[in-house]
Protein backbone atom coordinates (compact mmCIF):
# COMPACT_ATOMS: atom_id res chain seq x y z
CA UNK A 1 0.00 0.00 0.00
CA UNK A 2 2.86 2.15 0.95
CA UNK A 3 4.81 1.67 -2.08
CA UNK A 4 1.70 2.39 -3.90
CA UNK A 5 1.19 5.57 -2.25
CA UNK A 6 4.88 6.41 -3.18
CA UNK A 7 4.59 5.35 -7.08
CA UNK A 8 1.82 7.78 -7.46
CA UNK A 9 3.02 10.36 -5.05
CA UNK A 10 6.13 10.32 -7.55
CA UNK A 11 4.29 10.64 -10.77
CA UNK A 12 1.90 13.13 -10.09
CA UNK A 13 5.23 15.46 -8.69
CA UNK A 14 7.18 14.62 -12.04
CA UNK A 15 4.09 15.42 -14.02
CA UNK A 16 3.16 19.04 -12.33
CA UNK A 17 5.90 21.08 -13.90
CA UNK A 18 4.97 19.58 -17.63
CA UNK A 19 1.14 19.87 -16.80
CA UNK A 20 1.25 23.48 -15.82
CA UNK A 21 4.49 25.05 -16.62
CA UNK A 22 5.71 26.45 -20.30
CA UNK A 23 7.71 24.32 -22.13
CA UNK A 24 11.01 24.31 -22.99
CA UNK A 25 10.35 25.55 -26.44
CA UNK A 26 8.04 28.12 -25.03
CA UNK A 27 10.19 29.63 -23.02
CA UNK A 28 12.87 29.46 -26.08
CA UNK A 29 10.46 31.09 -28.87
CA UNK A 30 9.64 34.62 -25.86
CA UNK A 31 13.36 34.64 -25.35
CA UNK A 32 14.20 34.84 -28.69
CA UNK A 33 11.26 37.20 -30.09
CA UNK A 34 12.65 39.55 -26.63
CA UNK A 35 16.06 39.66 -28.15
CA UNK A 36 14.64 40.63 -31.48
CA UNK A 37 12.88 43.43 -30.04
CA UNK A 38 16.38 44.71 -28.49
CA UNK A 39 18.69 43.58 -31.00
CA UNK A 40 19.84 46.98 -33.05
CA UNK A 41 19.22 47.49 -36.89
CA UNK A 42 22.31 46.69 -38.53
CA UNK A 43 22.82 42.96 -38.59
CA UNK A 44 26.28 41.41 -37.79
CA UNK A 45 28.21 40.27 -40.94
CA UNK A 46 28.42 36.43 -41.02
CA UNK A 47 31.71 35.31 -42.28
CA UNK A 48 31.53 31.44 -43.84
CA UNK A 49 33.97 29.20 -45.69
CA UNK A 50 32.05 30.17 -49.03
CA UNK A 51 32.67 34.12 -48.34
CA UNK A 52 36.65 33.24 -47.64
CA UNK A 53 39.24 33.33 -50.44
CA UNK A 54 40.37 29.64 -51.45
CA UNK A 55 43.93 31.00 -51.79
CA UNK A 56 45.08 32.51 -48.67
CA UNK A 57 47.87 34.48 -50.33
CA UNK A 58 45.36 35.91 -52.68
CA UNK A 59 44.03 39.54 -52.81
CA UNK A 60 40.68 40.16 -50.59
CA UNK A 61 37.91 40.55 -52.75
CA UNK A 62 35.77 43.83 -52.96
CA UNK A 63 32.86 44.04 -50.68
CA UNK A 64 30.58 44.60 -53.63
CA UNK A 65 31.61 41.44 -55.39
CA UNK A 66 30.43 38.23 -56.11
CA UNK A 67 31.22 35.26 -53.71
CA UNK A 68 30.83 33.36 -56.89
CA UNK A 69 31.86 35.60 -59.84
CA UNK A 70 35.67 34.67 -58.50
CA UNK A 71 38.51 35.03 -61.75
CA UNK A 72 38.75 32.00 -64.10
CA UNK A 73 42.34 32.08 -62.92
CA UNK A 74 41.49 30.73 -59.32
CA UNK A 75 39.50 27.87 -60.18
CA UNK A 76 42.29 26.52 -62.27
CA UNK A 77 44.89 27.43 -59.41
CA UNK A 78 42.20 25.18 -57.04
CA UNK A 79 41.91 22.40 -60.03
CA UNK A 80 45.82 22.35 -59.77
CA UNK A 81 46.47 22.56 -56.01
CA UNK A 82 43.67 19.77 -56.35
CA UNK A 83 45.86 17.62 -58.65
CA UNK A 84 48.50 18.18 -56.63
CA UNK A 85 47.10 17.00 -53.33
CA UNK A 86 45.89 14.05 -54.91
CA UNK A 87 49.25 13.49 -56.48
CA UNK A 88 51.33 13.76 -53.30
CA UNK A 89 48.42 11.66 -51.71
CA UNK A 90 49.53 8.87 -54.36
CA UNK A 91 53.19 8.97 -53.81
CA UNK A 92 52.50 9.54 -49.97
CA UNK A 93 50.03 5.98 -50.18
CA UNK A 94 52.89 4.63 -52.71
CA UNK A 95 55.73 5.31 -49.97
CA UNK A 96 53.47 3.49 -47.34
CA UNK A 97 52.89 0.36 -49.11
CA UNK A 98 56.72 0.21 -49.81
CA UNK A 99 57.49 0.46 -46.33
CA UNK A 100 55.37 -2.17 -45.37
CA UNK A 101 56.47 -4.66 -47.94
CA UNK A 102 60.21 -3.52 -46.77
CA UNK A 103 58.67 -4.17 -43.07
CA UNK A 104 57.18 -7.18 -44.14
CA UNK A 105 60.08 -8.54 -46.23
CA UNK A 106 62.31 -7.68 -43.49
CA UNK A 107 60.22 -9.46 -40.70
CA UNK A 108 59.91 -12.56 -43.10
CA UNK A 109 63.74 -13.00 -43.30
CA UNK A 110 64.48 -12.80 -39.58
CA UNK A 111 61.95 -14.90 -39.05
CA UNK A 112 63.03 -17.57 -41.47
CA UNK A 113 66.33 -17.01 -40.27
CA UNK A 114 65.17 -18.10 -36.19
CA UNK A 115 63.50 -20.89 -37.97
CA UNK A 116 66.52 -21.99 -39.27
CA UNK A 117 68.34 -21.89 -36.19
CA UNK A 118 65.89 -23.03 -33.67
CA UNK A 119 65.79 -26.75 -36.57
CA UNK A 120 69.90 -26.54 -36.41
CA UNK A 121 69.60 -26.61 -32.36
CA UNK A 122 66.95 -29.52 -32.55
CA UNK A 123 69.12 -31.34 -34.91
CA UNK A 124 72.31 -30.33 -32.75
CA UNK A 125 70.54 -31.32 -29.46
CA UNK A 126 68.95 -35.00 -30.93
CA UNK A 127 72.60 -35.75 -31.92
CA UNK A 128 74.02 -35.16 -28.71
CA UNK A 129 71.30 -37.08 -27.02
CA UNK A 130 72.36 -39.96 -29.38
CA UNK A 131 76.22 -39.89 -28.31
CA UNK A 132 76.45 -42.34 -25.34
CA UNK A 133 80.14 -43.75 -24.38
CA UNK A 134 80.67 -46.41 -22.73
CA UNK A 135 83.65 -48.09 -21.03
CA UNK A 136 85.85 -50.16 -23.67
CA UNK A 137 85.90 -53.21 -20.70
CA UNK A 138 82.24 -53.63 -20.62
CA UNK A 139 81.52 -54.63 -24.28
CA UNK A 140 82.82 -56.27 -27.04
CA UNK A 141 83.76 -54.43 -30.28
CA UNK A 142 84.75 -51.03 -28.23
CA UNK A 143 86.63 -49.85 -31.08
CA UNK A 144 84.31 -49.52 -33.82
CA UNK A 145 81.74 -48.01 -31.65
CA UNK A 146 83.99 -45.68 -30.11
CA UNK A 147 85.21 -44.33 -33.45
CA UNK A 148 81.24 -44.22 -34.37
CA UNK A 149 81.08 -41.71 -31.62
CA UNK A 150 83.51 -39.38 -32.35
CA UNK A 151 82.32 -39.17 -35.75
CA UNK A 152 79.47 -38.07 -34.04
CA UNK A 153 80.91 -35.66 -31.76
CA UNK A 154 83.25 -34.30 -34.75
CA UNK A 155 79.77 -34.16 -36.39
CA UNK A 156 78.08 -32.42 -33.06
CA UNK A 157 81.16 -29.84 -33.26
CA UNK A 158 80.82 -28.55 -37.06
CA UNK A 159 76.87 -28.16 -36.24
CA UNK A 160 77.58 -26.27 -33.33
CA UNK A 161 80.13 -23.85 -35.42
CA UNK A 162 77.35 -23.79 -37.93
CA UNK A 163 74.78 -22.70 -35.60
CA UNK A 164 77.03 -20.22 -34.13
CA UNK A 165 77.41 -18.58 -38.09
CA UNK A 166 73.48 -18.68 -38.59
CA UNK A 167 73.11 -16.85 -34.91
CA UNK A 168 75.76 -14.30 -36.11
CA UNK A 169 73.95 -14.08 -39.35
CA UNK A 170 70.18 -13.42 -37.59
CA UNK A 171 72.12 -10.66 -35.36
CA UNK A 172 73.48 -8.92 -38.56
CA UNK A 173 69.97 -9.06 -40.20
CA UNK A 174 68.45 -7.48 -36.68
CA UNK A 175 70.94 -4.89 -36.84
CA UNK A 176 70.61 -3.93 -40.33
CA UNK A 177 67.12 -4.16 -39.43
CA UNK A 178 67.63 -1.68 -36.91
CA UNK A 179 69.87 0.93 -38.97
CA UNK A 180 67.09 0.48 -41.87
CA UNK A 181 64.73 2.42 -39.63
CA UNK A 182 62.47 -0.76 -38.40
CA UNK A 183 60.64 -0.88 -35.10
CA UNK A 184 61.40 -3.68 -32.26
CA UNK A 185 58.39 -6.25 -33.07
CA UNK A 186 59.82 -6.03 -36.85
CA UNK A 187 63.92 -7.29 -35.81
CA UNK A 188 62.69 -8.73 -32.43
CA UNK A 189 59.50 -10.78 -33.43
């Protein structure tokens, strides 16, 4: 009942000032018809992008002329500062796509590059896991399977130098990379 009370108490208090006030447009329409009354005679001059000379440089026109009765020279100087913004957009759009293929190309080598070397560590790594000696007393044929080993270590060894040129190789590319102008996540990915 109480809550009832309060639902209605609430309407009827929200709907008082709509019900017998003025409304907002009202109230906007006397204001403005007041200001008329007081405003002086001469209007205010009302300066738009249409009334303003395309070429800043340019001579103001004479209060007497036509906004639209311009020289034939100015709409060709606009038709050719138009040509020109569209042509430095082009070479502007053309130098963007070029340094995104550059970034791209760039990013693509290093990255084939840590490929590389990450597959020359597995290699390097399944090899060494593979070279077990064992003491020439407790088997039979030591020799042969001792020399199979150190063809495998010899082996283990010219991977390792290898892997150490590819490493000095990917830290070349990064710092060409770097001197070519390329962000972090492009030499760093």
């Amino acid at each position: 009942m109480q809550r009832t009370f309060l639902k209605i108490a609430a309407i009827a208090i929200l709907m008082s000032p709509v019900a017998y006030g003025q409304s907002l447009g009202d109230v906007a329409r006397e204001n403005r018809e007041k200001k008329a009354q007081d405003a002086p005679a001469v209007q205010p001059k009302v300066i738009t992008n249409t009334n303003l000379p395309k070429d800043p440089d340019a001579k103001p026109e004479s209060p007497d002329a036509e906004p639209g009765a311009s020289a034939p020279d100015d709409s060709k100087a606009a038709h050719r500062r138009s040509e020109e913004q569209r042509s430095a957009d082009r070479r502007f759009a053309a130098q963007r796509r070029a340094e995104l293929r550059a970034t791209d190309q760039w990013k693509r080598q290093i990255l084939e590059q840590e490929g590389r070397i990450s597959t020359l560590q597995a290699r390097i790594d399944k090899l060494h896991a593979s070279i077990h000696f064992v003491d020439s007393n407790a088997f039979s044929q030591g020799v042969a399977y001792n020399r199979y080993q150190a063809r495998q270590m010899e082996r283990e060894a010219q991977m390792q130098e290898q892997l150490g040129e590819e490493k000095n190789k990917l830290e070349q590319m990064q710092e060409a990379a770097r001197h070519a102008g390329m962000h972090t996540p492009v030499y760093d990915p």
